[in-house]
PDB file of N, CA and C in Angstrom:
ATOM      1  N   UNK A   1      -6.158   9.569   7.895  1.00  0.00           N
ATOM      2  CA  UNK A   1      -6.595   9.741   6.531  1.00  0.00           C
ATOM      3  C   UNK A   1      -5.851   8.794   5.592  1.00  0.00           C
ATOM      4  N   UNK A   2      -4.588   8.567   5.809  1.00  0.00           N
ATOM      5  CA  UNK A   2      -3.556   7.606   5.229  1.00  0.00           C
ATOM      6  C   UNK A   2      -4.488   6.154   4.832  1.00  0.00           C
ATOM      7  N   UNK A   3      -4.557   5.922   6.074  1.00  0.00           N
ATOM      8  CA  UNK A   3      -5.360   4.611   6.328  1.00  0.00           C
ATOM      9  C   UNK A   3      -6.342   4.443   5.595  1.00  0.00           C
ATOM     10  N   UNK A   4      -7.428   5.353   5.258  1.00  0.00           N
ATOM     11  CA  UNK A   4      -8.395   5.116   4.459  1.00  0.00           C
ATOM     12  C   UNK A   4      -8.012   5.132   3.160  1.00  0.00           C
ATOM     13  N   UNK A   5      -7.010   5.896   2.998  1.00  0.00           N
ATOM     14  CA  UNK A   5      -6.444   5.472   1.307  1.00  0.00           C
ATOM     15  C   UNK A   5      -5.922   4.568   1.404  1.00  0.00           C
ATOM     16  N   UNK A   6      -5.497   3.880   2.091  1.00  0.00           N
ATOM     17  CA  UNK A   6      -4.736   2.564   2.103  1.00  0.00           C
ATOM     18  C   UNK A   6      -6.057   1.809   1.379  1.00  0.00           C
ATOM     19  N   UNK A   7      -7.083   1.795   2.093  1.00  0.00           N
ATOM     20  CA  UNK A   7      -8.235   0.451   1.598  1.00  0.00           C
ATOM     21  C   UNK A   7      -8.497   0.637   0.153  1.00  0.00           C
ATOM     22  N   UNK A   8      -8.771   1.815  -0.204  1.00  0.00           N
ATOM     23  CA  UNK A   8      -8.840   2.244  -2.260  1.00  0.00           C
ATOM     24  C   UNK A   8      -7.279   2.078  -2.867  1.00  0.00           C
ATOM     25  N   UNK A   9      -6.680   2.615  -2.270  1.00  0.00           N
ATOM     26  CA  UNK A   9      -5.441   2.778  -2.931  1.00  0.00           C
ATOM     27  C   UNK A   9      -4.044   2.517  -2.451  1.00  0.00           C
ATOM     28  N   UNK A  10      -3.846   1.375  -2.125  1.00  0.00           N
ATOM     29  CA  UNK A  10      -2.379   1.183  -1.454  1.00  0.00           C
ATOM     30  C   UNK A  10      -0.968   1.692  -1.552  1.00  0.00           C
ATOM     31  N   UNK A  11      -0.820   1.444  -3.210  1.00  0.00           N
ATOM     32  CA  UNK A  11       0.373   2.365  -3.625  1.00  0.00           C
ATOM     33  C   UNK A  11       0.728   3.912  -3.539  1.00  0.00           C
ATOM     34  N   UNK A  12      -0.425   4.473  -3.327  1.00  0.00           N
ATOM     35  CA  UNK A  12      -0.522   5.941  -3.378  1.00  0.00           C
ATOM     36  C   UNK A  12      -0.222   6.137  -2.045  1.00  0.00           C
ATOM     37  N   UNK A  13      -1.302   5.346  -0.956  1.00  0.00           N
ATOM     38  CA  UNK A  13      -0.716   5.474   0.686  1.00  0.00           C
ATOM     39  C   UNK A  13       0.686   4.700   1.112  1.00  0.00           C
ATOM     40  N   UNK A  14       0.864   4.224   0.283  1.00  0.00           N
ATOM     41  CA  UNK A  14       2.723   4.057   0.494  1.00  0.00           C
ATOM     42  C   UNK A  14       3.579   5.117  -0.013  1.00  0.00           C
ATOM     43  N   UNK A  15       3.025   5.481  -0.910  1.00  0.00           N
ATOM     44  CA  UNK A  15       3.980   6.940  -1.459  1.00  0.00           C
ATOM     45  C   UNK A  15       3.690   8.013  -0.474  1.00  0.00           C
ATOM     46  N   UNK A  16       2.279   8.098   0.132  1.00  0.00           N
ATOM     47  CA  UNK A  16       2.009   9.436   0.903  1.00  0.00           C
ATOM     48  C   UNK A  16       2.865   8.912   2.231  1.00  0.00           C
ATOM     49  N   UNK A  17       3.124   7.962   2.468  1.00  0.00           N
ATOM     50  CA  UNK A  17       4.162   7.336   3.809  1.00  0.00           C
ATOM     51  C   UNK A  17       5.180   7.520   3.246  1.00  0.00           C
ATOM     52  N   UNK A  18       6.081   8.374   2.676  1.00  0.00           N
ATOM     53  CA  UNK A  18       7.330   8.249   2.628  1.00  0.00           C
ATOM     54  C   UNK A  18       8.218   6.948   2.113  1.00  0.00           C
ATOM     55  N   UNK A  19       7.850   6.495   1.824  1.00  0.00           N
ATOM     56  CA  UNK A  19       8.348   5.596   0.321  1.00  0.00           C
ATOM     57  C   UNK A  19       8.194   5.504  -1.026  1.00  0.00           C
ATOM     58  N   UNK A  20       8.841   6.038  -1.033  1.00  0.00           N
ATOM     59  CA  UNK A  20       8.679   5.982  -2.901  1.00  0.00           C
ATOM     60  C   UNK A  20       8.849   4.289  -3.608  1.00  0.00           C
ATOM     61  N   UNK A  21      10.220   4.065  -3.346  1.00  0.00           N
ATOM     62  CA  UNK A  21      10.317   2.678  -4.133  1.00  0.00           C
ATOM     63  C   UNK A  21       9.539   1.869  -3.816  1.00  0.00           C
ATOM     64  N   UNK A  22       9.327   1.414  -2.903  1.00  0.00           N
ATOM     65  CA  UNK A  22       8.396   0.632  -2.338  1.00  0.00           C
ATOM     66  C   UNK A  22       6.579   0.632  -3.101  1.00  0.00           C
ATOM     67  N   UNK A  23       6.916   1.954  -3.129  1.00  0.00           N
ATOM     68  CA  UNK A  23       5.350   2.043  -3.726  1.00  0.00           C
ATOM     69  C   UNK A  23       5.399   1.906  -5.457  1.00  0.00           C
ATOM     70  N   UNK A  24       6.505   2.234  -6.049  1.00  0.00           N
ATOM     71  CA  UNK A  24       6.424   1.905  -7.578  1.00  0.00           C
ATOM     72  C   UNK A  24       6.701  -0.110  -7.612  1.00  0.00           C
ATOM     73  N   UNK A  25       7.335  -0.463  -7.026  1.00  0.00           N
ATOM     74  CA  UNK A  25       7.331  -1.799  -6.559  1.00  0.00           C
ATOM     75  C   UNK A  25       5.953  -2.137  -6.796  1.00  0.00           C
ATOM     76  N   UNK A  26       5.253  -1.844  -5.607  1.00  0.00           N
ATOM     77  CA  UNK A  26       4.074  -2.132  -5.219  1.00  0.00           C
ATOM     78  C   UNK A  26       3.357  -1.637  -6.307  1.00  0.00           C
ATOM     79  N   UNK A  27       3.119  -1.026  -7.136  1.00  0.00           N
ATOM     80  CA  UNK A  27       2.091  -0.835  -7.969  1.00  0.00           C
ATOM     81  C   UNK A  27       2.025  -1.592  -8.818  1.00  0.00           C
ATOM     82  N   UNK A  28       3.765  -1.852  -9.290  1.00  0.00           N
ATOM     83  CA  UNK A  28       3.942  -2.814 -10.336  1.00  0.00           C
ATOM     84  C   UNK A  28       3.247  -4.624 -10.292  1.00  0.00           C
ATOM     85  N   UNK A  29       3.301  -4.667  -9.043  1.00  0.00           N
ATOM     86  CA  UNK A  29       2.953  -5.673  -8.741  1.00  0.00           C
ATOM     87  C   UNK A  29       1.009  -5.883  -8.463  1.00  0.00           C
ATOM     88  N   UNK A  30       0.766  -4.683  -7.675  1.00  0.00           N
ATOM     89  CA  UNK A  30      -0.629  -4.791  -7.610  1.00  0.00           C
ATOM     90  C   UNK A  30      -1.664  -4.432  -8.864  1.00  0.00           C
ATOM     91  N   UNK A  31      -1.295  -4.352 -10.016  1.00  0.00           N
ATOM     92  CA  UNK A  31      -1.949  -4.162 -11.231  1.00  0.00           C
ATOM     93  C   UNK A  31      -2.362  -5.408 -11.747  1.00  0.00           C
ATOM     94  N   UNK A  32      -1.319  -6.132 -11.724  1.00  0.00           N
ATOM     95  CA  UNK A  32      -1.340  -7.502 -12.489  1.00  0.00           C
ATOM     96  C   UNK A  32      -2.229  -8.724 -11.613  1.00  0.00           C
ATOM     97  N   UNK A  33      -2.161  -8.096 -10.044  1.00  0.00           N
ATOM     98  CA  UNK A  33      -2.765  -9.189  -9.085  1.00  0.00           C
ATOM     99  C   UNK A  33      -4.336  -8.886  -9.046  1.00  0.00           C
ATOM    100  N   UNK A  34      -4.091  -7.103  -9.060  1.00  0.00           N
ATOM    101  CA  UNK A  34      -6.214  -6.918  -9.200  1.00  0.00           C
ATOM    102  C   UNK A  34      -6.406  -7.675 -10.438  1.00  0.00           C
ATOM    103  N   UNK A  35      -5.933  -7.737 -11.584  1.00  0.00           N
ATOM    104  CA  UNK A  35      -6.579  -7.875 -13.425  1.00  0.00           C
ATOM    105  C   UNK A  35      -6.605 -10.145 -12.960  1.00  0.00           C
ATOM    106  N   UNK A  36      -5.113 -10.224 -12.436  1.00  0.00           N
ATOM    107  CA  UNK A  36      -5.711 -11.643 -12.783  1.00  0.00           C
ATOM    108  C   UNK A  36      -6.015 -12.669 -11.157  1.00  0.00           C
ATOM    109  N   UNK A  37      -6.219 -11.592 -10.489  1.00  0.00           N
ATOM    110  CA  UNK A  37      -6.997 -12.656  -9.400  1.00  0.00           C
ATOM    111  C   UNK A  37      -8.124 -12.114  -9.160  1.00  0.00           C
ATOM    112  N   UNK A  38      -8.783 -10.856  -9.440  1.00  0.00           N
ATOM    113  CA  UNK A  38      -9.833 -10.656  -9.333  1.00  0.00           C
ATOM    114  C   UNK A  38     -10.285  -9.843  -8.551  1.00  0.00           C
ATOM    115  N   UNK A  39      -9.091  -9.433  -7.689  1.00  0.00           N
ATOM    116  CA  UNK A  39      -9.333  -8.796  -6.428  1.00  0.00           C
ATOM    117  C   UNK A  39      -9.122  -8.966  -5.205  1.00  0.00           C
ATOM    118  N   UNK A  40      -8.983 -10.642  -5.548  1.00  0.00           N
ATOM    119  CA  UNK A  40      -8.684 -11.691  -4.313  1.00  0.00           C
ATOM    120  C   UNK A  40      -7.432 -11.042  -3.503  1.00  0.00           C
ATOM    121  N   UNK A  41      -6.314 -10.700  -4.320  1.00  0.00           N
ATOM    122  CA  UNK A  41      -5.024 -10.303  -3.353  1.00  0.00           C
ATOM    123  C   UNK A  41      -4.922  -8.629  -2.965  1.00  0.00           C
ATOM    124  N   UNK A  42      -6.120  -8.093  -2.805  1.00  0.00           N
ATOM    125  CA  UNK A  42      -6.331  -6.362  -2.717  1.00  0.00           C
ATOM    126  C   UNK A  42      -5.923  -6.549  -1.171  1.00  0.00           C
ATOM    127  N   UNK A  43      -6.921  -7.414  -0.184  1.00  0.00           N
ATOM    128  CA  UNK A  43      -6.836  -7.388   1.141  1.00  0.00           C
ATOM    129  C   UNK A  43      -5.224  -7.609   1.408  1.00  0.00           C
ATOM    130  N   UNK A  44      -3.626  -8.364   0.759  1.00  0.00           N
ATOM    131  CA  UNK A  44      -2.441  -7.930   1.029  1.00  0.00           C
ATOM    132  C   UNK A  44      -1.928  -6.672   1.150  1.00  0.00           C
ATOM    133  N   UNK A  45      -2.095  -6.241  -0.041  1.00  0.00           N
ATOM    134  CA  UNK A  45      -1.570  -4.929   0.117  1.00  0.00           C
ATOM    135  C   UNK A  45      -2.251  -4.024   0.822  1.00  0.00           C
ATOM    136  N   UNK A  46      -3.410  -3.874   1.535  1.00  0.00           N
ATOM    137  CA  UNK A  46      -4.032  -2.962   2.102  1.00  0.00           C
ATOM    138  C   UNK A  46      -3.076  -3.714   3.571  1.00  0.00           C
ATOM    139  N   UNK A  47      -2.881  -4.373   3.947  1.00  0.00           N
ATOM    140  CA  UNK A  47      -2.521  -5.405   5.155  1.00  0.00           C
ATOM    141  C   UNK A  47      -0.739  -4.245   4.867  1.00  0.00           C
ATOM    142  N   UNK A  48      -0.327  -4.281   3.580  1.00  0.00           N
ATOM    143  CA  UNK A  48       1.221  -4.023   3.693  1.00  0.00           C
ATOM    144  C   UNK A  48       1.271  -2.144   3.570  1.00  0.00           C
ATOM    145  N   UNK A  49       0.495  -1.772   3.151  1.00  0.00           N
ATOM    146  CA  UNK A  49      -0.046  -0.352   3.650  1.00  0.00           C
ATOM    147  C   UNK A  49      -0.130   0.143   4.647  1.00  0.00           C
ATOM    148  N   UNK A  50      -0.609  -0.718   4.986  1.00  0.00           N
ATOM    149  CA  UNK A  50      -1.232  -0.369   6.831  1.00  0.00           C
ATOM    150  C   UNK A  50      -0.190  -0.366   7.679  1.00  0.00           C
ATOM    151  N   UNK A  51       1.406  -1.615   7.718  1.00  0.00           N
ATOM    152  CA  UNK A  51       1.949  -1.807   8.076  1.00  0.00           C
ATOM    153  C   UNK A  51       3.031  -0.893   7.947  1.00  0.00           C
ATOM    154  N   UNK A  52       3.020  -0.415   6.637  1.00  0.00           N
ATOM    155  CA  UNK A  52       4.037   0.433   6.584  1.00  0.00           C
ATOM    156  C   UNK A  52       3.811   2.106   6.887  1.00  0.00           C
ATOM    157  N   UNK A  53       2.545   2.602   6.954  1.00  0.00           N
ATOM    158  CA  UNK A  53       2.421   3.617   7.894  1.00  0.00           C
ATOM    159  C   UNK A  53       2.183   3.689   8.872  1.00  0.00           C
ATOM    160  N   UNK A  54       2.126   2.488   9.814  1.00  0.00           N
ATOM    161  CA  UNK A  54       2.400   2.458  11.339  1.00  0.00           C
ATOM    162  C   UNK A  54       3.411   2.786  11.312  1.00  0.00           C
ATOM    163  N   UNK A  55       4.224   1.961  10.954  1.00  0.00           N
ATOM    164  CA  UNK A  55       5.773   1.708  10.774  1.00  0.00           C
ATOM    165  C   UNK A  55       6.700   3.356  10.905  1.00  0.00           C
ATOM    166  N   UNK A  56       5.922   3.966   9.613  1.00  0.00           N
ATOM    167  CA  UNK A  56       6.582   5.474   9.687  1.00  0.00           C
ATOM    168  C   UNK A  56       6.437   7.012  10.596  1.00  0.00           C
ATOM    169  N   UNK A  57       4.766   5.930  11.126  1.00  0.00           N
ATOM    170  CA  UNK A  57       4.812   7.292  12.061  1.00  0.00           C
ATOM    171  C   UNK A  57       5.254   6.312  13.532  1.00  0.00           C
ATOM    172  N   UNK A  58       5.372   5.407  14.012  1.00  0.00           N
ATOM    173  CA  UNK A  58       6.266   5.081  14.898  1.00  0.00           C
ATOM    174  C   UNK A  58       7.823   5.351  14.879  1.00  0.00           C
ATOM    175  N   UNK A  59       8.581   5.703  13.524  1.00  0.00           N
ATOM    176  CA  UNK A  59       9.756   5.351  13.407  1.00  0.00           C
ATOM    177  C   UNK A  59       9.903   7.561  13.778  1.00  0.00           C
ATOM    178  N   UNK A  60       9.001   7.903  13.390  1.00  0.00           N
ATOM    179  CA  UNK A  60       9.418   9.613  14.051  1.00  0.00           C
ATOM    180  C   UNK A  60       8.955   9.801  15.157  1.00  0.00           C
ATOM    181  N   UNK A  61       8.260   9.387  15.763  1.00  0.00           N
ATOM    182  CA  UNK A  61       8.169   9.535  17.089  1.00  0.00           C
ATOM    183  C   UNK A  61       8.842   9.833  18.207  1.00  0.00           C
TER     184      UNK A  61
END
């Protein structure tokens, strides 16, 4: 389910992964990249989403 919020919403599925900073980071940054690229840099952060809830459910395992 993570995952699919990752593709709408990256920062939120980094916060629901157990990072907080990371995800106020990340928001700060992905506001300014949707408004002035257009959208173009959405597919990163869904890429750094993704990575980082592999990441957390490998790291309890």
């Amino acid at each position: 389910m993570n995952y699919l919020l990752a593709l709408l919403l990256p920062p939120l599925s980094i916060l629901f992964a157990g990072r907080p900073i990371i995800a106020i980071i990340t928001f700060l940054v992905w506001i300014p990249a949707l408004l002035f690229s257009g959208g173009l840099t959405h597919p990163m952060f869904i890429i750094l989403a993704w990575i980082l809830i592999w990441e957390g459910r490998n790291r309890t395992e």
